[in-house]
C-alpha atoms as a PDB file:
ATOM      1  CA  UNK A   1      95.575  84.593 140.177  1.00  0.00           C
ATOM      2  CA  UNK A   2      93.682  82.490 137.350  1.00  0.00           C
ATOM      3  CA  UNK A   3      95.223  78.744 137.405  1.00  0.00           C
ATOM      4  CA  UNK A   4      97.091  77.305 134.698  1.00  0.00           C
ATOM      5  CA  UNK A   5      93.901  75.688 132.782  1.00  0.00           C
ATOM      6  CA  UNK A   6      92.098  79.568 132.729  1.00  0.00           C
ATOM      7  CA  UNK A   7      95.045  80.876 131.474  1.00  0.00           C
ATOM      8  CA  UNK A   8      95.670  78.882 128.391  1.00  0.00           C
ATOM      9  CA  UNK A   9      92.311  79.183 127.254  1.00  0.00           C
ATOM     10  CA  UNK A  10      93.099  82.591 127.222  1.00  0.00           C
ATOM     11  CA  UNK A  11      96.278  82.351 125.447  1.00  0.00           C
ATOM     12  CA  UNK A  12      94.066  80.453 122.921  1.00  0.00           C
ATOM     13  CA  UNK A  13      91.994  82.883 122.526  1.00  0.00           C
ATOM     14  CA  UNK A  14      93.690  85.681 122.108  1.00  0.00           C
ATOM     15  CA  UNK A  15      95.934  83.833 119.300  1.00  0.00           C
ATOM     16  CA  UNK A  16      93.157  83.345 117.313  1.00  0.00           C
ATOM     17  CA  UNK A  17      91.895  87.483 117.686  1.00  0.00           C
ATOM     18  CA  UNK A  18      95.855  87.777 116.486  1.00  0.00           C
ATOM     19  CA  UNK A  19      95.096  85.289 113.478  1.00  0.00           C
ATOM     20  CA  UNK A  20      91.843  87.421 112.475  1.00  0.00           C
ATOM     21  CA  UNK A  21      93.544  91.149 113.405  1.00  0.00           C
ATOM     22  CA  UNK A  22      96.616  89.997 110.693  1.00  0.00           C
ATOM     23  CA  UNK A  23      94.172  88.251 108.187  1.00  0.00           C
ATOM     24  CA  UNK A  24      92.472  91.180 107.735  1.00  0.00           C
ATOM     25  CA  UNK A  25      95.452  94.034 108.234  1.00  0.00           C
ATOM     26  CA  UNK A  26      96.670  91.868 105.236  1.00  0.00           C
ATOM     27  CA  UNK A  27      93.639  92.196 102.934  1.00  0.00           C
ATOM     28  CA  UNK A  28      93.531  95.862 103.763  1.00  0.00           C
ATOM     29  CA  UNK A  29      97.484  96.325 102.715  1.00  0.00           C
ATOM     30  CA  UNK A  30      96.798  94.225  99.445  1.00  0.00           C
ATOM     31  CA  UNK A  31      93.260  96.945  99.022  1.00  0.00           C
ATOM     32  CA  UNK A  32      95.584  99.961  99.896  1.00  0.00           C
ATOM     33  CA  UNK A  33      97.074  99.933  96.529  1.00  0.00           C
ATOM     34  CA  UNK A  34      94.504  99.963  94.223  1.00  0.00           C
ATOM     35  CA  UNK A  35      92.561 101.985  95.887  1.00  0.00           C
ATOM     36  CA  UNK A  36      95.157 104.827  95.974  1.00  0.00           C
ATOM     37  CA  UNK A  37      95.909 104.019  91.956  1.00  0.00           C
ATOM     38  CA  UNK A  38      91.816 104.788  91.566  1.00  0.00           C
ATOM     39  CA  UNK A  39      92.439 107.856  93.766  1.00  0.00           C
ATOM     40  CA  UNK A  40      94.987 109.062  92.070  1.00  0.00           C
ATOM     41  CA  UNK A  41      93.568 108.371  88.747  1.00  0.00           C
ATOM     42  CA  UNK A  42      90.727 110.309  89.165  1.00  0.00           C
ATOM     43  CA  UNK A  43      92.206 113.834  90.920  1.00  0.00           C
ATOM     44  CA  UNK A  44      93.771 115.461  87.472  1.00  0.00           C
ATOM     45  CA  UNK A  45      89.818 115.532  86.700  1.00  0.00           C
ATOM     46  CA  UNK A  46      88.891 116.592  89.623  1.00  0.00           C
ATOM     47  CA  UNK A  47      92.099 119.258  89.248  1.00  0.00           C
ATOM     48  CA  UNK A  48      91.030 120.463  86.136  1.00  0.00           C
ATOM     49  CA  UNK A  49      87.075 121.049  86.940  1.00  0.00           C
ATOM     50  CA  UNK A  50      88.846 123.371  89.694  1.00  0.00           C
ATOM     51  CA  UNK A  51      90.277 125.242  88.158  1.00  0.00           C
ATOM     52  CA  UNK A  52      88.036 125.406  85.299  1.00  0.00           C
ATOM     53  CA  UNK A  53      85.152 126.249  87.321  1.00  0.00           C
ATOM     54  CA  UNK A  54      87.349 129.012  89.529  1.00  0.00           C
ATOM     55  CA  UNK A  55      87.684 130.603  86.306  1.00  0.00           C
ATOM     56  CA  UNK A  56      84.642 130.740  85.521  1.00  0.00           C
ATOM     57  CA  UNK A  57      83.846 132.285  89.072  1.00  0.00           C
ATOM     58  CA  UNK A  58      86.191 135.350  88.295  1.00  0.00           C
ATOM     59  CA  UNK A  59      84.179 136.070  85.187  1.00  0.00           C
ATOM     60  CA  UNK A  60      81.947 138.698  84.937  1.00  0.00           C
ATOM     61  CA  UNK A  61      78.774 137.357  83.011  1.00  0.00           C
ATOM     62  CA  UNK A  62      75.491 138.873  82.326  1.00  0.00           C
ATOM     63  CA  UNK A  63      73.715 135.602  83.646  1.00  0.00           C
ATOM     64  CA  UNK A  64      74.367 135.035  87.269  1.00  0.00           C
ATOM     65  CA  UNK A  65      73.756 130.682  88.069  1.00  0.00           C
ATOM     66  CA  UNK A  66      72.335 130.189  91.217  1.00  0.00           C
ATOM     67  CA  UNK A  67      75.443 127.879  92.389  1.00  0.00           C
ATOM     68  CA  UNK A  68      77.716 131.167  92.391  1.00  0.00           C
ATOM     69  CA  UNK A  69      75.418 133.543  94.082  1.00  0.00           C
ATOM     70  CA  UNK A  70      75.723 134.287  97.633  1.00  0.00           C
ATOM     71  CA  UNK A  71      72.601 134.341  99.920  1.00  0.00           C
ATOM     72  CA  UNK A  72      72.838 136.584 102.535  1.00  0.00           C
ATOM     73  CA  UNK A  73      70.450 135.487 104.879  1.00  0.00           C
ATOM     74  CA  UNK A  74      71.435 131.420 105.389  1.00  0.00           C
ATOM     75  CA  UNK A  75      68.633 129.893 107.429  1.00  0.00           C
ATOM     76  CA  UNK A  76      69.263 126.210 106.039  1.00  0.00           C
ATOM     77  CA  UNK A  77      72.512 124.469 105.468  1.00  0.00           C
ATOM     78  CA  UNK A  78      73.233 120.823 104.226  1.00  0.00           C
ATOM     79  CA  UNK A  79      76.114 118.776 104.876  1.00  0.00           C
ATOM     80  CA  UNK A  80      77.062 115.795 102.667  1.00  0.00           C
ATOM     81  CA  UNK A  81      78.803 113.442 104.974  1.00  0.00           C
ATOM     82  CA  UNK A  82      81.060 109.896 103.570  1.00  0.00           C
ATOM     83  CA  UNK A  83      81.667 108.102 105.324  1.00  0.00           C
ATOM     84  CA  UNK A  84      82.424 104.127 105.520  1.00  0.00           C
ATOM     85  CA  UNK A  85      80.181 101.103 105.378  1.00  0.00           C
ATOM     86  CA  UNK A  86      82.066  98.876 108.206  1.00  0.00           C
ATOM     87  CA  UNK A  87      84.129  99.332 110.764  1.00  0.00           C
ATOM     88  CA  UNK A  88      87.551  98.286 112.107  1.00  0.00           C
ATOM     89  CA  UNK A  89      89.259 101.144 110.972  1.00  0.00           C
ATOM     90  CA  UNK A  90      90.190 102.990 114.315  1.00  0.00           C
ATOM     91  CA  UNK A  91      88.839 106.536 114.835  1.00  0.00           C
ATOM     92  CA  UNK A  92      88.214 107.399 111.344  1.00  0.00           C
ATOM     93  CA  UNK A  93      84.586 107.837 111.431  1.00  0.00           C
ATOM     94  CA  UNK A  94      85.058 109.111 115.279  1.00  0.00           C
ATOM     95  CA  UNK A  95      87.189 112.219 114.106  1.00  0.00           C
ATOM     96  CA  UNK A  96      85.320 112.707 111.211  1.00  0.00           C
ATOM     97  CA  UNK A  97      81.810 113.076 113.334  1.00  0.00           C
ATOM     98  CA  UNK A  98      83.030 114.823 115.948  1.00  0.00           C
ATOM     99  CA  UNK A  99      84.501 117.478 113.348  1.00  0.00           C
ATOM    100  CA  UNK A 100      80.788 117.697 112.260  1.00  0.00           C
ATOM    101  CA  UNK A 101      79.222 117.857 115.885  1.00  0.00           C
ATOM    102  CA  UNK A 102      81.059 121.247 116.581  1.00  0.00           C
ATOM    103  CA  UNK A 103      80.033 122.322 112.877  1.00  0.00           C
ATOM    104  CA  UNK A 104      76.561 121.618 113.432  1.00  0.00           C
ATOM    105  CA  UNK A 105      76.524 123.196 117.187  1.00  0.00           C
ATOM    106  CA  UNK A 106      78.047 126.144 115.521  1.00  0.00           C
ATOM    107  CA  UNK A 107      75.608 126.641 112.945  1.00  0.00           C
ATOM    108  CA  UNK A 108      72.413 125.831 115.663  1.00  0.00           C
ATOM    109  CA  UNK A 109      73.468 128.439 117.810  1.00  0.00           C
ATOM    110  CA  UNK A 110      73.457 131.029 114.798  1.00  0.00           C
ATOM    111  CA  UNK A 111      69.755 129.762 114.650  1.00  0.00           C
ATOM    112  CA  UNK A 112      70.828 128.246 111.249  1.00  0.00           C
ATOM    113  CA  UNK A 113      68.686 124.404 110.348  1.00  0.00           C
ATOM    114  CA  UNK A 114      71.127 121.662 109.400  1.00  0.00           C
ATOM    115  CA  UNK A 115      70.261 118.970 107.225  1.00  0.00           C
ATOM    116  CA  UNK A 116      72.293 116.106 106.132  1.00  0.00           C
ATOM    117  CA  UNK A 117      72.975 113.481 103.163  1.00  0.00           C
ATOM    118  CA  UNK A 118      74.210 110.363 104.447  1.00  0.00           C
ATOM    119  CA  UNK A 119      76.580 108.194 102.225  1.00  0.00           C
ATOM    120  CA  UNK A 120      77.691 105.247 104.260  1.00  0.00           C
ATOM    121  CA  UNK A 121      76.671 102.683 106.441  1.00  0.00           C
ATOM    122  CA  UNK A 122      77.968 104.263 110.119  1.00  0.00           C
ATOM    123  CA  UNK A 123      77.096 107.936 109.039  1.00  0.00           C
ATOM    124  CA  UNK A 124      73.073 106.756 108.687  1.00  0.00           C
ATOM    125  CA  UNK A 125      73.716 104.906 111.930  1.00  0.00           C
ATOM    126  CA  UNK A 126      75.208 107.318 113.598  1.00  0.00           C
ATOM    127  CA  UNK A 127      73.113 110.505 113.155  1.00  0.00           C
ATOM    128  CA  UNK A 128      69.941 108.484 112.928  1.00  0.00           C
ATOM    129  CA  UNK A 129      70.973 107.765 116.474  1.00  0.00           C
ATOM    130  CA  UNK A 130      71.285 111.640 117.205  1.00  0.00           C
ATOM    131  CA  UNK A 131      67.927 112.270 115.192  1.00  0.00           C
ATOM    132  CA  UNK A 132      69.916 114.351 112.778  1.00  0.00           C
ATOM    133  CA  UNK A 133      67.715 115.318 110.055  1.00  0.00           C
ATOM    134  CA  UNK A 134      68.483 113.379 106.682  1.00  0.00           C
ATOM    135  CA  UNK A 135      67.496 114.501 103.246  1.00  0.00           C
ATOM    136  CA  UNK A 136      68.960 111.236 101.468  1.00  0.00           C
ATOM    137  CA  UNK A 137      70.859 108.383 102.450  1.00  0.00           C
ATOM    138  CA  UNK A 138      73.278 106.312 100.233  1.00  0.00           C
ATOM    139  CA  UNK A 139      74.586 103.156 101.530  1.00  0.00           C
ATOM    140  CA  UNK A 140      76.924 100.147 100.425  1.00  0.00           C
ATOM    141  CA  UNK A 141      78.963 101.799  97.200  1.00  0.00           C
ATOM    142  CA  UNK A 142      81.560  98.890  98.456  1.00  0.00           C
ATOM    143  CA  UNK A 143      85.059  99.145  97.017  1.00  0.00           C
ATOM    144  CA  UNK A 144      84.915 100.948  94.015  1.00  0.00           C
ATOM    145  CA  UNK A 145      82.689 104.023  94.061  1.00  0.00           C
ATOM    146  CA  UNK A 146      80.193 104.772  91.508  1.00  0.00           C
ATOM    147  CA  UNK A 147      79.062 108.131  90.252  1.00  0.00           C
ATOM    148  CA  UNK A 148      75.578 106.563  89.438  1.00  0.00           C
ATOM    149  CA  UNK A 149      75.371 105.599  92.604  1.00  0.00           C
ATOM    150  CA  UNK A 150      75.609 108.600  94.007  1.00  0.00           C
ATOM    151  CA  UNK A 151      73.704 110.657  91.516  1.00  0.00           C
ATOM    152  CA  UNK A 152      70.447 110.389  93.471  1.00  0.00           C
ATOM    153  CA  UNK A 153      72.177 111.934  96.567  1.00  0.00           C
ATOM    154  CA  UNK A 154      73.543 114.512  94.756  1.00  0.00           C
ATOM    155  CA  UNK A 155      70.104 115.643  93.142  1.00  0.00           C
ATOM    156  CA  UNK A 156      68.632 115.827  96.192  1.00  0.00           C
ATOM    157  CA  UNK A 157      71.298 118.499  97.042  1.00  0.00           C
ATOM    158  CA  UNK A 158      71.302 120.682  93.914  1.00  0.00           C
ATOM    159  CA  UNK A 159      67.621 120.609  93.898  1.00  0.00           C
ATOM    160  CA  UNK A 160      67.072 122.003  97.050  1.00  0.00           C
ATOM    161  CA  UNK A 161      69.694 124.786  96.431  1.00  0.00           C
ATOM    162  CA  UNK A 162      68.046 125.504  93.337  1.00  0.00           C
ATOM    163  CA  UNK A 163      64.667 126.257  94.856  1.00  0.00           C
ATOM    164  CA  UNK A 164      66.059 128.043  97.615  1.00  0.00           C
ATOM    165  CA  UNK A 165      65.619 125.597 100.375  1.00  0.00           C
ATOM    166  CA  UNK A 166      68.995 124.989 100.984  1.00  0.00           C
ATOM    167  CA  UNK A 167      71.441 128.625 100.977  1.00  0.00           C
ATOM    168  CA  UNK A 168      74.834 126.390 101.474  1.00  0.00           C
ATOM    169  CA  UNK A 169      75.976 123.212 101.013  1.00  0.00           C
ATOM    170  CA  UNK A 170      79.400 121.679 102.134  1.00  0.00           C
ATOM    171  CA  UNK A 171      80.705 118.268 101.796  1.00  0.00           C
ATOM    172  CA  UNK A 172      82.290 116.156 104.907  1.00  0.00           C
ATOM    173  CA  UNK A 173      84.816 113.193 103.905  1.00  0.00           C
ATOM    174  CA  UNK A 174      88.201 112.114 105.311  1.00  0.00           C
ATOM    175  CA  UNK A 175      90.947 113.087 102.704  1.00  0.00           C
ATOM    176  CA  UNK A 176      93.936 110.943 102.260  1.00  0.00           C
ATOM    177  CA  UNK A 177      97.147 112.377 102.822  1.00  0.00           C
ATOM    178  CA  UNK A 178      99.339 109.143 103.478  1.00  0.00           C
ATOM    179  CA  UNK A 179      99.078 105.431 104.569  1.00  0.00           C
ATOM    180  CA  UNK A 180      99.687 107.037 108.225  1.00  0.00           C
ATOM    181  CA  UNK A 181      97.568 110.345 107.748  1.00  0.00           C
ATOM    182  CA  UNK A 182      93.975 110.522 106.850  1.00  0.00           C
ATOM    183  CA  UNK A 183      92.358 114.323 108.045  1.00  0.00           C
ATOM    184  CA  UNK A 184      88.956 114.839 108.477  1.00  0.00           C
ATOM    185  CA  UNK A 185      87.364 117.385 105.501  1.00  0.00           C
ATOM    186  CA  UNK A 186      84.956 119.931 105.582  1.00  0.00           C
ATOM    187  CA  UNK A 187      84.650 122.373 102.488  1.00  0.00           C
ATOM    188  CA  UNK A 188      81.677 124.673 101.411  1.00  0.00           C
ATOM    189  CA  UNK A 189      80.723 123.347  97.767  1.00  0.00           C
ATOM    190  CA  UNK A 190      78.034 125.733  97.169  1.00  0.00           C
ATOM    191  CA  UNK A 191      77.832 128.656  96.534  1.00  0.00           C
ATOM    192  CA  UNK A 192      81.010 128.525  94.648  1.00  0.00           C
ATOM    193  CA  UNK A 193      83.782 130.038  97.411  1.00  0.00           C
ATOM    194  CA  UNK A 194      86.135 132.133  96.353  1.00  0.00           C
ATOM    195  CA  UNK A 195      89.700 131.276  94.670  1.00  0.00           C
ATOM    196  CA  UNK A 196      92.632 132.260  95.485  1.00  0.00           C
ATOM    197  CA  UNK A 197      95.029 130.641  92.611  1.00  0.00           C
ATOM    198  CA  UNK A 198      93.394 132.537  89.937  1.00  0.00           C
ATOM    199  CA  UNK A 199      93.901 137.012  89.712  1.00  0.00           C
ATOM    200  CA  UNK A 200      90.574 138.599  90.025  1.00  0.00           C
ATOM    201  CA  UNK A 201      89.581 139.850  86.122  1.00  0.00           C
ATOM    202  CA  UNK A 202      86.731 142.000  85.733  1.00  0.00           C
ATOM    203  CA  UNK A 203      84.738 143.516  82.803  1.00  0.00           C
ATOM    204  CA  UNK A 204      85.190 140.153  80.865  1.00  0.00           C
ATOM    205  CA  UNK A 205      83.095 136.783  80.053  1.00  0.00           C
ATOM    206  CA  UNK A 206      82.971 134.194  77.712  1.00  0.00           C
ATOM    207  CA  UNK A 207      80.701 133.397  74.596  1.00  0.00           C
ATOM    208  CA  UNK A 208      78.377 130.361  75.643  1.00  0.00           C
ATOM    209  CA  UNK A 209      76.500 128.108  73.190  1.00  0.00           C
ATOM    210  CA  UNK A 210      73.640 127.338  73.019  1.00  0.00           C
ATOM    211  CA  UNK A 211      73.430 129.766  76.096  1.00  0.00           C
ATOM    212  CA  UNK A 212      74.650 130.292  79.569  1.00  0.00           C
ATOM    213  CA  UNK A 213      71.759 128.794  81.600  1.00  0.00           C
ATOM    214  CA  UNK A 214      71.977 125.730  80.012  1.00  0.00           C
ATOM    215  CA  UNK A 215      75.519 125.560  79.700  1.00  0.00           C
ATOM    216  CA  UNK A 216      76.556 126.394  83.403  1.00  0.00           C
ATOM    217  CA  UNK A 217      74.054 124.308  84.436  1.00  0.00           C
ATOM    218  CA  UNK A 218      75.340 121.298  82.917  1.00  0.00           C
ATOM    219  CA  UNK A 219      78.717 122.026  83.880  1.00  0.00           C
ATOM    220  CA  UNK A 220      78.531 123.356  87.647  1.00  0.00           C
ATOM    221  CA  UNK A 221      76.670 120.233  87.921  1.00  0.00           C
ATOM    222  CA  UNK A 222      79.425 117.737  86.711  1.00  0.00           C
ATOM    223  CA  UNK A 223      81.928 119.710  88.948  1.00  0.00           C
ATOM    224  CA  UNK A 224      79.774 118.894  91.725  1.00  0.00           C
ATOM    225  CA  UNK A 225      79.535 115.413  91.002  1.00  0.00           C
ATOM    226  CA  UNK A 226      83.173 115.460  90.300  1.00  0.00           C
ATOM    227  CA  UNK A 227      83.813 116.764  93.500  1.00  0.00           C
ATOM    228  CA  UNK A 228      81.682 114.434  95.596  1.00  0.00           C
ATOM    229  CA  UNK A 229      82.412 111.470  93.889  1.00  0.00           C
ATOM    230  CA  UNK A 230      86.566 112.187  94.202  1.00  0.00           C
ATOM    231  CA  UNK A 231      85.787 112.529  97.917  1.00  0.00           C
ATOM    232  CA  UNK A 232      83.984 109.305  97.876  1.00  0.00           C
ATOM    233  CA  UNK A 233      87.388 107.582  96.813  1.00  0.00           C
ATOM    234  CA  UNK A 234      89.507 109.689  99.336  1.00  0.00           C
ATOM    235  CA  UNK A 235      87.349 108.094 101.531  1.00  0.00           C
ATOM    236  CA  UNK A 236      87.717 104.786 100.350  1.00  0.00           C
ATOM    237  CA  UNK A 237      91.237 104.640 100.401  1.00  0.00           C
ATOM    238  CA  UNK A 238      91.399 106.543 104.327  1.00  0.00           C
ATOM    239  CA  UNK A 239      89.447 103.607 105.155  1.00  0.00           C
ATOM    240  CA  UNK A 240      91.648 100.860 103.718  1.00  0.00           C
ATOM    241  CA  UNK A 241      94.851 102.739 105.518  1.00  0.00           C
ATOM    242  CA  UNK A 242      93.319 103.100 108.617  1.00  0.00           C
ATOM    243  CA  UNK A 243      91.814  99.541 108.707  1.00  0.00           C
ATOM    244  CA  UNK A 244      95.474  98.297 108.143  1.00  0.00           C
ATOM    245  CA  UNK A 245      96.931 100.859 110.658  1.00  0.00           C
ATOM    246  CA  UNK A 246      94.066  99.955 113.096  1.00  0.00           C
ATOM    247  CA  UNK A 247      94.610  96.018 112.698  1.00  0.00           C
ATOM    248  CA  UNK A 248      98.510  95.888 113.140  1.00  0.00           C
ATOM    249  CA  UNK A 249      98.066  97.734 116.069  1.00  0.00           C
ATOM    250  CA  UNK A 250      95.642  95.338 117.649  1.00  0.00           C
ATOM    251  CA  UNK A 251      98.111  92.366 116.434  1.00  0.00           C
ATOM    252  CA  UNK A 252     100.706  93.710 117.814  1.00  0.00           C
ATOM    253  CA  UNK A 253      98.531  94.308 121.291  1.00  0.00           C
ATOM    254  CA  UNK A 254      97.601  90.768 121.107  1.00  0.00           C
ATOM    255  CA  UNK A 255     100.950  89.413 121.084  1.00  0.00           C
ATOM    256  CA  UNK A 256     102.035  91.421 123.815  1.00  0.00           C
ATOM    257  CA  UNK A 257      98.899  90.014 125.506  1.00  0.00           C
ATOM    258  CA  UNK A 258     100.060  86.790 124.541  1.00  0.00           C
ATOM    259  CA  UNK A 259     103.337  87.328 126.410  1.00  0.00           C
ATOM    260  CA  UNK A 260     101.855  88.366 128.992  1.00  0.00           C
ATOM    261  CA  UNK A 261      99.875  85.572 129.608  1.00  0.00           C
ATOM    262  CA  UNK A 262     102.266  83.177 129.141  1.00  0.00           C
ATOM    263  CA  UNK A 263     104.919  84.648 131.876  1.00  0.00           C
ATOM    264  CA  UNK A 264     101.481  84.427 133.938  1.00  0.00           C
ATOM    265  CA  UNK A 265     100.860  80.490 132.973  1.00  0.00           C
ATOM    266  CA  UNK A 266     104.482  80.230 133.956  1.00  0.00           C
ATOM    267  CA  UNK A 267     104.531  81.858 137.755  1.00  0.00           C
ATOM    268  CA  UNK A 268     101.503  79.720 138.608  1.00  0.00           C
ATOM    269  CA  UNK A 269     102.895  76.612 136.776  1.00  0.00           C
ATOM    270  CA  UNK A 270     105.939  77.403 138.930  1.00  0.00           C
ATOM    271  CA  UNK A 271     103.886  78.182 141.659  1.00  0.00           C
ATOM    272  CA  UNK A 272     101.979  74.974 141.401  1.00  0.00           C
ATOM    273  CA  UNK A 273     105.001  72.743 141.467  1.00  0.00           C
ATOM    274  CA  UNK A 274     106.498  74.423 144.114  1.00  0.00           C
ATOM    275  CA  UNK A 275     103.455  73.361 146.177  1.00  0.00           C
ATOM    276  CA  UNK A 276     103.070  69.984 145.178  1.00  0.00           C
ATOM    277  CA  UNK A 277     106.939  69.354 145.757  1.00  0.00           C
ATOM    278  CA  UNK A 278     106.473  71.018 149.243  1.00  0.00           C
ATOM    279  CA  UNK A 279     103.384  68.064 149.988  1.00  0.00           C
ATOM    280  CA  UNK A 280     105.396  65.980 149.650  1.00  0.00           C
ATOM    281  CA  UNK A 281     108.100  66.538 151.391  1.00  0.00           C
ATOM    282  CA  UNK A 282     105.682  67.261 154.243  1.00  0.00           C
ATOM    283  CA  UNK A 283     104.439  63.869 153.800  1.00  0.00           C
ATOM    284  CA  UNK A 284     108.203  62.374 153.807  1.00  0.00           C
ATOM    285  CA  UNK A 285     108.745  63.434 156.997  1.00  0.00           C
ATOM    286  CA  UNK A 286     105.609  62.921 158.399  1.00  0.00           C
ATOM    287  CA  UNK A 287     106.380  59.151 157.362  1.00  0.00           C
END
């Protein structure tokens, strides 16, 4: 068993991991809340471009866009993966990448190439790591996500769909279903999939001006965007949750560490003036 000096120095140091685990399970519970109200702020957008675009995918127009055609022979897919810039936040990025590792085995053994666009600070680590190929990287968006920030990313992806390097594209993000529940995403954004709020119409289309090309351009491109960028804060706000989550539980670890220690520091206390009481003694009646 340590002795009593080992021990405290222990206890000291594990009160002061308690005093940074609370500090920052604090900040992350004061975060929580805005992030959410940005969150939520944004989805009736992101809603509406749904639905907008789903209706557009039941049409039945003379000009086909490239985003709603399917390819039938996929040799190349990309995954856009967010994920967070630090750490601390329990297995968030864990379950997110190992949702992705059984994707990407999937696809390999199909004989399918996977590429990837990297938005966050552990994703680039992570799969750099793996030597994961990586079309575009995006790193430190901080707090408060920015669409221009993420525009570059984003035209990497819709350029290589558009000349037919990439056949589908699907985005990777942890979506935020309470302060206790964060589940790791993976949805196909392109080609367009399928709907299944809307009734399948045929024979029908609407008028475009100017034209088509340039109109559904413009728009499938926003609702891309729009979708990306509404993962981005999903993400954000998993991350806050789970970093507060994460950090209580250590605190609470700590101080059961704590009390551990100290009934320790008390047996060999105990222990300790047990045996100097029975030296002397042993000296008393040696006198």
């Amino acid at each position: 068993m340590s002795g009593s000096r080992e021990i405290v120095g222990q206890i000291k140091s594990v009160k002061n991991t308690r005093k940074v685990t609370s500090a920052l399970e604090m900040v992350s519970a004061s975060k929580i809340r805005k992030a959410q109200d940005r969150m939520e702020a944004s989805r009736p957008y992101a809603r509406m471009m749904r639905q907008v675009i789903g209706h557009l995918a039941h049409a039945n127009p003379e000009y086909r866009h490239p985003f709603t055609v399917e390819r039938e022979n996929v040799k190349r897919v990309a995954y856009v993966v967010i994920a967070t810039d630090r750490g601390l936040c329990g297995g968030l990025n864990t379950n997110l990448f190992r949702t992705l590792l059984s994707e990407f085995r999937r696809w390999q053994e199909q004989g399918v190439e996977v590429t990837t666009v990297l938005i966050g600070r552990k994703a680039s680590q992570f799969f750099r790591r793996l030597k994961i190929d990586v079309s575009a990287a995006t790193q430190d968006l901080g707090e408060r996500p920015r669409l221009e920030d993420l525009i570059g990313s984003i035209k990497v992806v819709l350029d290589g769909y558009k000349e037919g390097e990439i056949d589908q594209v699907f985005l990777c993000y942890n979506d935020f279903i309470n302060t206790m529940t964060q589940r790791a995403t993976a949805e196909q954004v392109l080609p367009l999939p399928p709907t299944e709020d809307e009734p399948m119409l045929q024979y029908w289309d609407y008028l475009y001006e100017p034209d088509a090309e340039q109109l559904l351009d413009d728009v499938l491109t926003r609702y891309v965007e729009s979708l990306i960028y509404q993962a981005a804060l999903e993400n954000v706000a998993s991350e806050q949750a789970a970093r507060m989550v994460a950090m209580k539980s250590a605190s609470d670890n700590a101080s059961d560490l704590i009390d551990d220690l100290q009934l320790a520091y008390n047996k060999a206390r105990q222990a300790s003036i047990t045996q100097e009481i029975s030296e002397i003694v042993s000296g008393a009646a040696a006198v």
